[in-house]
PDB file of N, CA and C in Angstrom:
ATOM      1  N   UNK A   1       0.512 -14.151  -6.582  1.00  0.00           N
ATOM      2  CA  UNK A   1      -0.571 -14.190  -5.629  1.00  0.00           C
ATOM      3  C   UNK A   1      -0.072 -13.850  -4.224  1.00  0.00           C
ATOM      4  N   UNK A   2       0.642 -14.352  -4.157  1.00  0.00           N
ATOM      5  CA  UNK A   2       1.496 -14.068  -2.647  1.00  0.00           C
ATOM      6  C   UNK A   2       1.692 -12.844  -2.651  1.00  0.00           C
ATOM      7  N   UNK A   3       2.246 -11.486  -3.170  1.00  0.00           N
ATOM      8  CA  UNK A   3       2.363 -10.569  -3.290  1.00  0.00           C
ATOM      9  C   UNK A   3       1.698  -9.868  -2.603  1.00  0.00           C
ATOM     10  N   UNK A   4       0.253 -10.211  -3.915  1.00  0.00           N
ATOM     11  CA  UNK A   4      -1.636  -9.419  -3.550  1.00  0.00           C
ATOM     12  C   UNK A   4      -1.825  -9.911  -1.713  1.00  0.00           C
ATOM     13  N   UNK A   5      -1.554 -11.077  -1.557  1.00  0.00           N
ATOM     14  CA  UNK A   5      -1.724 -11.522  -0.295  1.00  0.00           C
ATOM     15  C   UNK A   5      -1.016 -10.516   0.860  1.00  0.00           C
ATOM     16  N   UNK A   6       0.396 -10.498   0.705  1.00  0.00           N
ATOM     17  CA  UNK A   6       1.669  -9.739   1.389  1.00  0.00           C
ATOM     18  C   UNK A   6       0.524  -8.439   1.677  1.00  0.00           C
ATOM     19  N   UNK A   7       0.724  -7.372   0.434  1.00  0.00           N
ATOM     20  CA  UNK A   7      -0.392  -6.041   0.235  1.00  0.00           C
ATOM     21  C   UNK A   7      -1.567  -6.229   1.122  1.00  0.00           C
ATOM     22  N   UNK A   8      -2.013  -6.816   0.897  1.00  0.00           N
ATOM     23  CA  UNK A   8      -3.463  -7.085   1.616  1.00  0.00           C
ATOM     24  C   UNK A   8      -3.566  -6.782   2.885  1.00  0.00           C
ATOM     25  N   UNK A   9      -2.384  -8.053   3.394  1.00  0.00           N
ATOM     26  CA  UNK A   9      -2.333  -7.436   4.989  1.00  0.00           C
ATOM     27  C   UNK A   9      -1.685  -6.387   5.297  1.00  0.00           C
ATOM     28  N   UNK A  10      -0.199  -6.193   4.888  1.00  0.00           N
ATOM     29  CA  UNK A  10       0.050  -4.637   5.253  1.00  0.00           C
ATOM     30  C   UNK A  10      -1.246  -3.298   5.161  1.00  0.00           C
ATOM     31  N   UNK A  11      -1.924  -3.372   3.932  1.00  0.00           N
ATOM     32  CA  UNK A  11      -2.915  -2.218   4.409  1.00  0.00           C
ATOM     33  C   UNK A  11      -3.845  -2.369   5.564  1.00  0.00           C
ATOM     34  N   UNK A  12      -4.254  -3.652   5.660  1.00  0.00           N
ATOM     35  CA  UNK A  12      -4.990  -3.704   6.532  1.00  0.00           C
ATOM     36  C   UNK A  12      -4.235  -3.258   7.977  1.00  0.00           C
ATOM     37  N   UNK A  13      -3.403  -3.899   8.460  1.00  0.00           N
ATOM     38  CA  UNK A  13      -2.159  -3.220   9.630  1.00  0.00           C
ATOM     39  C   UNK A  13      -2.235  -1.904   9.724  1.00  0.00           C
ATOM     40  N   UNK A  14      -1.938  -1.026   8.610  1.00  0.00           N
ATOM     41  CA  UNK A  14      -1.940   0.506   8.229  1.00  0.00           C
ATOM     42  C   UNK A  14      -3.226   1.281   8.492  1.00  0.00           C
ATOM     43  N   UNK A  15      -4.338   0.304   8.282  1.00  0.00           N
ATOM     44  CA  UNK A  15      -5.405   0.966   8.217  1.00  0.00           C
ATOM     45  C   UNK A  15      -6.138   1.030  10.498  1.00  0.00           C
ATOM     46  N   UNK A  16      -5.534  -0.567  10.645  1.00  0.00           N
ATOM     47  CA  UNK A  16      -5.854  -0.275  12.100  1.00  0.00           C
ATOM     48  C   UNK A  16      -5.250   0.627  12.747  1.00  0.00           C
ATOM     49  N   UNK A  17      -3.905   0.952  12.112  1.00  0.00           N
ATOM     50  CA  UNK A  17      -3.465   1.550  13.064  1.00  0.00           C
ATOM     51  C   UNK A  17      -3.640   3.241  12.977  1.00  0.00           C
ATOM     52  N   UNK A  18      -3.806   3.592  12.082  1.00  0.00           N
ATOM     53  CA  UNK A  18      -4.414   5.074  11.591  1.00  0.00           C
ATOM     54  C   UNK A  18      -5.941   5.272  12.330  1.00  0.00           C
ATOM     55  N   UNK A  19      -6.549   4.169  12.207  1.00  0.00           N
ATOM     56  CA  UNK A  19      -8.046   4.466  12.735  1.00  0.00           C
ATOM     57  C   UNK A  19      -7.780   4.656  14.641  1.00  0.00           C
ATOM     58  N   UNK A  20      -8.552   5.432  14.399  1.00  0.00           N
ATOM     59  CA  UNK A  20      -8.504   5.912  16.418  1.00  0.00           C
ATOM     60  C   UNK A  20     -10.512   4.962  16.567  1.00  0.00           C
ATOM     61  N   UNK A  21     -10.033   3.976  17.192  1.00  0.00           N
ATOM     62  CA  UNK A  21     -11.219   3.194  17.361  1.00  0.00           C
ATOM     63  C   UNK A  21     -11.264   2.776  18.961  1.00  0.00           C
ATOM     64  N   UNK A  22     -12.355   2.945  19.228  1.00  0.00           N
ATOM     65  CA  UNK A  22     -12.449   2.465  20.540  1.00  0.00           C
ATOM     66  C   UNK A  22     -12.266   1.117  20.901  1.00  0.00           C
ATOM     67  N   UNK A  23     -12.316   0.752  22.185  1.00  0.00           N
ATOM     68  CA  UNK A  23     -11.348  -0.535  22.697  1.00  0.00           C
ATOM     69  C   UNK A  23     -13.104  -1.712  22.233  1.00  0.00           C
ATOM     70  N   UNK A  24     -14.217  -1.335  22.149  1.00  0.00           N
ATOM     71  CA  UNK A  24     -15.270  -2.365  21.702  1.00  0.00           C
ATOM     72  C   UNK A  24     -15.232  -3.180  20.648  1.00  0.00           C
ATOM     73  N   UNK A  25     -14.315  -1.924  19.835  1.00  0.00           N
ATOM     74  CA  UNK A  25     -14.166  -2.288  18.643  1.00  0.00           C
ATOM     75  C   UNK A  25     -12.806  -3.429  18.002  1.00  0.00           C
ATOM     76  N   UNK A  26     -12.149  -3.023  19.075  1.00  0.00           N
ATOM     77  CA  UNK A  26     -10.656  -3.801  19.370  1.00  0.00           C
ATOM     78  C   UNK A  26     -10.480  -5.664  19.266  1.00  0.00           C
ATOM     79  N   UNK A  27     -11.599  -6.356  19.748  1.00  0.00           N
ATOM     80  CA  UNK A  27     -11.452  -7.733  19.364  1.00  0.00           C
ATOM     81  C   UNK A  27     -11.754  -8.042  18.105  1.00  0.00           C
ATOM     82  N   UNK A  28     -13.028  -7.323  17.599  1.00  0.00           N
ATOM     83  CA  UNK A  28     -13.088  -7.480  16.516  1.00  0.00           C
ATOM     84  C   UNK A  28     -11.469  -7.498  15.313  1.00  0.00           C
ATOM     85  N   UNK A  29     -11.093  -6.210  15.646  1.00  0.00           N
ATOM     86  CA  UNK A  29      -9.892  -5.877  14.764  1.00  0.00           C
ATOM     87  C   UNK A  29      -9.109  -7.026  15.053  1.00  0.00           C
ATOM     88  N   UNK A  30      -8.777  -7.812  16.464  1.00  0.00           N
ATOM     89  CA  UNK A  30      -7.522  -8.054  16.512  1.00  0.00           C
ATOM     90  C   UNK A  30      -7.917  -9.781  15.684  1.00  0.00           C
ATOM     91  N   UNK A  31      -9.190  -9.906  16.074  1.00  0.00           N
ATOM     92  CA  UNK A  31      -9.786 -11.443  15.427  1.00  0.00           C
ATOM     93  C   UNK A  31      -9.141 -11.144  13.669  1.00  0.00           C
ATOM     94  N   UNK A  32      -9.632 -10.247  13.137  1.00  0.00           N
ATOM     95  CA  UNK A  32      -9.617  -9.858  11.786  1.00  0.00           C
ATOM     96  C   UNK A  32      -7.952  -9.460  11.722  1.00  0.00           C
ATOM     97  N   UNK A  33      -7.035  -9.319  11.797  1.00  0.00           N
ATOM     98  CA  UNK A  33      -5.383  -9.246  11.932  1.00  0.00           C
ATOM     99  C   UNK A  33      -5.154 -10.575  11.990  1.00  0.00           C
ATOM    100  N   UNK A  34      -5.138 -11.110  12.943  1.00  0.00           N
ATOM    101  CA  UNK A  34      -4.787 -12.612  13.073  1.00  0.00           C
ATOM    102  C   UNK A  34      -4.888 -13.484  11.499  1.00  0.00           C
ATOM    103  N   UNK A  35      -6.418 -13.264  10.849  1.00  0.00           N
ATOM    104  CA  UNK A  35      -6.922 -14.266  10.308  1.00  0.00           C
ATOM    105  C   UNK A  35      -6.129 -13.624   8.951  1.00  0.00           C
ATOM    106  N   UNK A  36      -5.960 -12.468   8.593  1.00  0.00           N
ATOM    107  CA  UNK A  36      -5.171 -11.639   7.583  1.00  0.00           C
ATOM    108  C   UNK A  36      -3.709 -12.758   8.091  1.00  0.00           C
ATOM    109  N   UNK A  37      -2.977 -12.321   8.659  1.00  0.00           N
ATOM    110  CA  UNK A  37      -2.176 -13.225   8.824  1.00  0.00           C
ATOM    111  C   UNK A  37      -1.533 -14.353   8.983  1.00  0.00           C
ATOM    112  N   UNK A  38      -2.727 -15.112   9.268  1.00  0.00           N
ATOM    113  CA  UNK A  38      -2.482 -16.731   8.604  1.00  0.00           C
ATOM    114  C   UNK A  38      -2.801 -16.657   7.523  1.00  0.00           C
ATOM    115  N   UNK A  39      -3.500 -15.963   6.453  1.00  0.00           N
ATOM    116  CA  UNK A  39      -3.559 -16.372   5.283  1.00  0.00           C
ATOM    117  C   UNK A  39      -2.553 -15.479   4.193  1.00  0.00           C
ATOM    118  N   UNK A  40      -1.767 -14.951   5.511  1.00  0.00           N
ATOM    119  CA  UNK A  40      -0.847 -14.223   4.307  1.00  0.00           C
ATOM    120  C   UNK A  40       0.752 -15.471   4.795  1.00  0.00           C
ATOM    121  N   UNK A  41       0.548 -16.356   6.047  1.00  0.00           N
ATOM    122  CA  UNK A  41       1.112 -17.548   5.786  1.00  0.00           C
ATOM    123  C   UNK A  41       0.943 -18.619   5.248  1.00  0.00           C
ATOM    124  N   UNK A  42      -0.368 -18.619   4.869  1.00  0.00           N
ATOM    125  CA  UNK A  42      -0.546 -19.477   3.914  1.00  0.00           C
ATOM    126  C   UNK A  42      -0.340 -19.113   2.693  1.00  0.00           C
ATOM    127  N   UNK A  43      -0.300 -18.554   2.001  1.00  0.00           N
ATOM    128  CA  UNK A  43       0.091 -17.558   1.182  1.00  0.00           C
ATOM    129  C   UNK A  43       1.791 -17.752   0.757  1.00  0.00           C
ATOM    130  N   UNK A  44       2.152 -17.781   2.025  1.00  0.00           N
ATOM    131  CA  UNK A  44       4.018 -17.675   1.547  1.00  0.00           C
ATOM    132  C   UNK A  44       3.954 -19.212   1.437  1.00  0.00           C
ATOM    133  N   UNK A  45       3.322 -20.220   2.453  1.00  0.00           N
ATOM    134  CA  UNK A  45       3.540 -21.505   1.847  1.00  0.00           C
ATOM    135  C   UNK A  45       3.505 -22.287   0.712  1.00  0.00           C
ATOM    136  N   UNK A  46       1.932 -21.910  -0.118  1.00  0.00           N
ATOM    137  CA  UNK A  46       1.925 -22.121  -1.048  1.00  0.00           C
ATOM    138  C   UNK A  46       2.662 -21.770  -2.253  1.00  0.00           C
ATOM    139  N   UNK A  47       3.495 -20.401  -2.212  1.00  0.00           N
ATOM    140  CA  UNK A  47       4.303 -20.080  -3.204  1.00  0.00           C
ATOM    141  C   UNK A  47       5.684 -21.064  -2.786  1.00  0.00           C
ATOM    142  N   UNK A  48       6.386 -21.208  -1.994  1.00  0.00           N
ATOM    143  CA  UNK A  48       6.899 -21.943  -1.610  1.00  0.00           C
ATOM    144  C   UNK A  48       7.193 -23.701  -2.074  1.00  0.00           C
ATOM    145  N   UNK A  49       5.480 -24.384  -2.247  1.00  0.00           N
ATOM    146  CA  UNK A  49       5.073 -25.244  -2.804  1.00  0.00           C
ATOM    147  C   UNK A  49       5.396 -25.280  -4.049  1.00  0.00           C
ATOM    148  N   UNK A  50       4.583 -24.097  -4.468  1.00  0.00           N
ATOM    149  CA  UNK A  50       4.921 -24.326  -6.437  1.00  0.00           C
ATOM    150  C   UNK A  50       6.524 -24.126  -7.181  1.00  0.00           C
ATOM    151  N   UNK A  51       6.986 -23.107  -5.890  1.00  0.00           N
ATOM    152  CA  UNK A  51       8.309 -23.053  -6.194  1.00  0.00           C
ATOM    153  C   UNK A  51       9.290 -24.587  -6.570  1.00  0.00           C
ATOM    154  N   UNK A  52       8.847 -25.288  -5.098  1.00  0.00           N
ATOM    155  CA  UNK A  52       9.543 -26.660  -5.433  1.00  0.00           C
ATOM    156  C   UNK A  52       9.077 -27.600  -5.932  1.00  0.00           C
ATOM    157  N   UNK A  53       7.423 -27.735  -6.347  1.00  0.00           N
ATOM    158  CA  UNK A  53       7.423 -28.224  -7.834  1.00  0.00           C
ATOM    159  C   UNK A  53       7.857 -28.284  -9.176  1.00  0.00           C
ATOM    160  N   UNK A  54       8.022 -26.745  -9.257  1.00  0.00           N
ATOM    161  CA  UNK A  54       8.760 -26.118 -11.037  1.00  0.00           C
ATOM    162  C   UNK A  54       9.918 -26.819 -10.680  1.00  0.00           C
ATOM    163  N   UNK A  55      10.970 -27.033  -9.228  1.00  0.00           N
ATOM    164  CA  UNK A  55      11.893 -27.648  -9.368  1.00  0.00           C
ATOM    165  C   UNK A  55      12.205 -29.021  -9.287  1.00  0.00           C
ATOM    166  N   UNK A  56      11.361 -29.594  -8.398  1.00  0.00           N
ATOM    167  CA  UNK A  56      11.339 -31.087  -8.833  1.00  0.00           C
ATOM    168  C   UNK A  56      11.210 -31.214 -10.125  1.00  0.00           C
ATOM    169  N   UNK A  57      10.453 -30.653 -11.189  1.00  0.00           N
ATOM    170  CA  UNK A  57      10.135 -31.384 -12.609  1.00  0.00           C
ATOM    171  C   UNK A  57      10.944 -30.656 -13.219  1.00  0.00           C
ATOM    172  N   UNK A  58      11.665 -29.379 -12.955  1.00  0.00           N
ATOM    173  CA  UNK A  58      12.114 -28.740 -14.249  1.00  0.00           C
ATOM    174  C   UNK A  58      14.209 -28.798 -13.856  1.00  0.00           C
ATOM    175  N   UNK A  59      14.056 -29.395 -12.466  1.00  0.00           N
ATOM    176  CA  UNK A  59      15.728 -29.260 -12.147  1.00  0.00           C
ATOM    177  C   UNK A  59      16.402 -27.653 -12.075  1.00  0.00           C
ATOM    178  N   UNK A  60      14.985 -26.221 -12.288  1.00  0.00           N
ATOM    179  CA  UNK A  60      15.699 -25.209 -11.985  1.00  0.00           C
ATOM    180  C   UNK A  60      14.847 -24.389 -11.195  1.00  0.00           C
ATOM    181  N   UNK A  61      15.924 -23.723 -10.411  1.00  0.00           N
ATOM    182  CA  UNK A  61      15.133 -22.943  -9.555  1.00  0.00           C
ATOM    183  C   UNK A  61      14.826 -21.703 -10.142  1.00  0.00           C
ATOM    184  N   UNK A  62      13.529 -21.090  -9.283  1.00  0.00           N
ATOM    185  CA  UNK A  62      13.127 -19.335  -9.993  1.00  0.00           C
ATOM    186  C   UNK A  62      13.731 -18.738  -8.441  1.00  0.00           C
ATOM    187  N   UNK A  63      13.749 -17.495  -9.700  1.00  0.00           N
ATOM    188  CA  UNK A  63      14.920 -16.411  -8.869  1.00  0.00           C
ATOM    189  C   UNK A  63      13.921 -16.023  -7.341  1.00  0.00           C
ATOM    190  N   UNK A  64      14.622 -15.966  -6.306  1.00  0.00           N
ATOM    191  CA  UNK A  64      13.775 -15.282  -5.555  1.00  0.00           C
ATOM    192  C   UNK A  64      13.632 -13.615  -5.331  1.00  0.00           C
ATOM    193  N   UNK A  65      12.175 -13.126  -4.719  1.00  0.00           N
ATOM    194  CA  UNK A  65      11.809 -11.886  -4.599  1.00  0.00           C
ATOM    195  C   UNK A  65      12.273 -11.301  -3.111  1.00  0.00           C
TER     196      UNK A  65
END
């Protein structure tokens, strides 16, 4: 999930920055970046989470990406 999350925002980044948009349009974008980006930190947290669950109960860690 984190991954799809990671992806998500990079296109979106890619996509503002390719678009030639006027500055009206500019809070909008930057509101919509921000919010991509806390949830692509929330995102790393939660994998993070489950990571050290499987290891609290299982005593092994998964490989990291």
């Amino acid at each position: 999930m984190d991954d799809f999350v990671d992806e998500k925002y990079r296109s979106h980044v890619n996509r503002i920055l390719s678009d030639g948009k006027t500055a009206g349009d500019l809070k909008c974008y930057l509101s919509a970046t921000l919010i991509m980006r806390y949830l692509e930190r929330i995102a790393d947290h939660s994998a993070y989470i489950g990571e050290s669950v499987v290891y609290i109960i299982t005593g092994q860690r998964s490989p990291r990406k």
